[in-house]
Protein backbone atom coordinates (compact mmCIF):
# COMPACT_ATOMS: atom_id res chain seq x y z
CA UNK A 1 0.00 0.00 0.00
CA UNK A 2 1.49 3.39 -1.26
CA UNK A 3 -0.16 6.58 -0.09
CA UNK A 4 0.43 9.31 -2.01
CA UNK A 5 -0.44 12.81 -1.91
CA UNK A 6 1.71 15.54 -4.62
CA UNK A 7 4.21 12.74 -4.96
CA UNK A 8 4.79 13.04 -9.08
CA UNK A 9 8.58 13.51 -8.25
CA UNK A 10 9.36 10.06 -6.73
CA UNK A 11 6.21 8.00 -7.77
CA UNK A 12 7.58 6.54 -10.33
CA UNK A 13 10.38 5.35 -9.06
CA UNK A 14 8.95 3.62 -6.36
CA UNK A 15 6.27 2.22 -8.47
CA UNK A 16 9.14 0.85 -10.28
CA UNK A 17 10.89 -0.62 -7.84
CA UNK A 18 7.72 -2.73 -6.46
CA UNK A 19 6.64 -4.09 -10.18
CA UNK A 20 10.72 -5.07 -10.09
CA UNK A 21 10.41 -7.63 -7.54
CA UNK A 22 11.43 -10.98 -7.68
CA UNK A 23 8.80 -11.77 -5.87
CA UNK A 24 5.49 -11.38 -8.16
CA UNK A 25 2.31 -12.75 -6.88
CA UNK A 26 1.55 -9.33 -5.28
CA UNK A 27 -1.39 -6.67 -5.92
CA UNK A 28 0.13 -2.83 -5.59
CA UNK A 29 -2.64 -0.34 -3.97
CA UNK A 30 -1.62 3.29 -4.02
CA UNK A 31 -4.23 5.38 -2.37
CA UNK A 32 -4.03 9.20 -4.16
CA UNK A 33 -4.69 11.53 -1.76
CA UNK A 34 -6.43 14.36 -3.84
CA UNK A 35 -3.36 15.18 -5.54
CA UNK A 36 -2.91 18.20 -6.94
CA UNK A 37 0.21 17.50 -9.33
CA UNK A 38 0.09 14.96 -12.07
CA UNK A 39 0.53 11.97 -9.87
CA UNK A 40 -2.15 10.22 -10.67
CA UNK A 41 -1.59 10.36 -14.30
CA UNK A 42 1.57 8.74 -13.88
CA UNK A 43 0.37 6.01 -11.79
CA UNK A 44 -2.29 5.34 -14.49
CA UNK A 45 1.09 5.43 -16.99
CA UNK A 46 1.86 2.14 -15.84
CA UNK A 47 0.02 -1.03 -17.13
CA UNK A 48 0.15 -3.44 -14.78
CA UNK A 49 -2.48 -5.48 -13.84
CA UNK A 50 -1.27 -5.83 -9.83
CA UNK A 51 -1.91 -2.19 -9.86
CA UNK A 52 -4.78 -0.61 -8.05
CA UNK A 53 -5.64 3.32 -7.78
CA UNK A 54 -7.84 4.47 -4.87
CA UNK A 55 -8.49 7.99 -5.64
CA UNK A 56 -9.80 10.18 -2.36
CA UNK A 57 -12.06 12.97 -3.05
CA UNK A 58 -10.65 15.22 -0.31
CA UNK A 59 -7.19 15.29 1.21
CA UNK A 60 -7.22 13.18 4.34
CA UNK A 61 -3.80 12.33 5.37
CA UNK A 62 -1.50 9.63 5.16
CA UNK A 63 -2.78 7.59 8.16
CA UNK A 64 -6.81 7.53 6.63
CA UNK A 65 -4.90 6.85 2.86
CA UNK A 66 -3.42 3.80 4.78
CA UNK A 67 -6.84 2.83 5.64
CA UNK A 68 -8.37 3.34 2.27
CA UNK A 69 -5.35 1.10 1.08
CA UNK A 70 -6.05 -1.60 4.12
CA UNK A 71 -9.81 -2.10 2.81
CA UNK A 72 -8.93 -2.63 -0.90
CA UNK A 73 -5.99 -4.76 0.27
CA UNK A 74 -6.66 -8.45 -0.59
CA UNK A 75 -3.64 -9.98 0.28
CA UNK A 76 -2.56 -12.54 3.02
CA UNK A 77 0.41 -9.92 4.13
CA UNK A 78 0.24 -5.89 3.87
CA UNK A 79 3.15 -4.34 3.73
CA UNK A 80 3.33 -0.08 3.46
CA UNK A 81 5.98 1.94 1.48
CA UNK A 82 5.62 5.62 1.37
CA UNK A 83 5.82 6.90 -1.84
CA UNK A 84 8.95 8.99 -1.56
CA UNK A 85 10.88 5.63 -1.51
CA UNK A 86 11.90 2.26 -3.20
CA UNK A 87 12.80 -0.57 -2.36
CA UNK A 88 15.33 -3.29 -3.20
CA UNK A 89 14.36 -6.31 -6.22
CA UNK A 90 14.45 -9.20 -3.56
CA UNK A 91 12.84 -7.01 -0.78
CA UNK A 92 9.18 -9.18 -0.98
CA UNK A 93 10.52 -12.18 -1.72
CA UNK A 94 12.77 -11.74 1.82
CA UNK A 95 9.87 -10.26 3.75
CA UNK A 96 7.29 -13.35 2.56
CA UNK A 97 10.77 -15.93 3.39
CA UNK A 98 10.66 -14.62 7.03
């Protein structure tokens, strides 16, 4: 789960570095929190199915984006990332060894 809010300037990047995994039975939900910048257009750039856009209608913080993100989650692990980072190509397949 990725919440996002005016993040065009590292979104893609970690975006990137999720679909990168090794690991790859995973669903991505990034929760937009009214953005104002062209993040969500960026997110939508990408066309991967694991990919899921929650779009908020009013800006409502990171903790109630993580919340948004928890009820479209249908995984058996949730894991969040904030979306002014990345992470590592074996990071999932670690976290799921463990």
């Amino acid at each position: 789960i990725i919440p996002a809010y005016n993040s065009s300037k590292f979104i893609k990047r970690v975006v990137t570095s999720v679909l990168l995994q090794t690991y790859e039975n995973f669903e991505l939900v990034i929760v937009d929190d009214c953005s104002t910048d062209n993040t969500v257009e960026l997110v939508e750039s990408f066309t991967d199915n694991r990919i899921k856009i929650v779009k908020h209608q009013q800006n409502t913080g990171a903790g109630v984006a993580r919340q948004s993100g928890l009820k479209e989650a249908t995984g058996e692990f949730i894991m969040f990332i904030d979306s002014d980072d990345y992470v590592k190509d074996d990071f999932l397949e670690q976290c799921v060894a463990l």
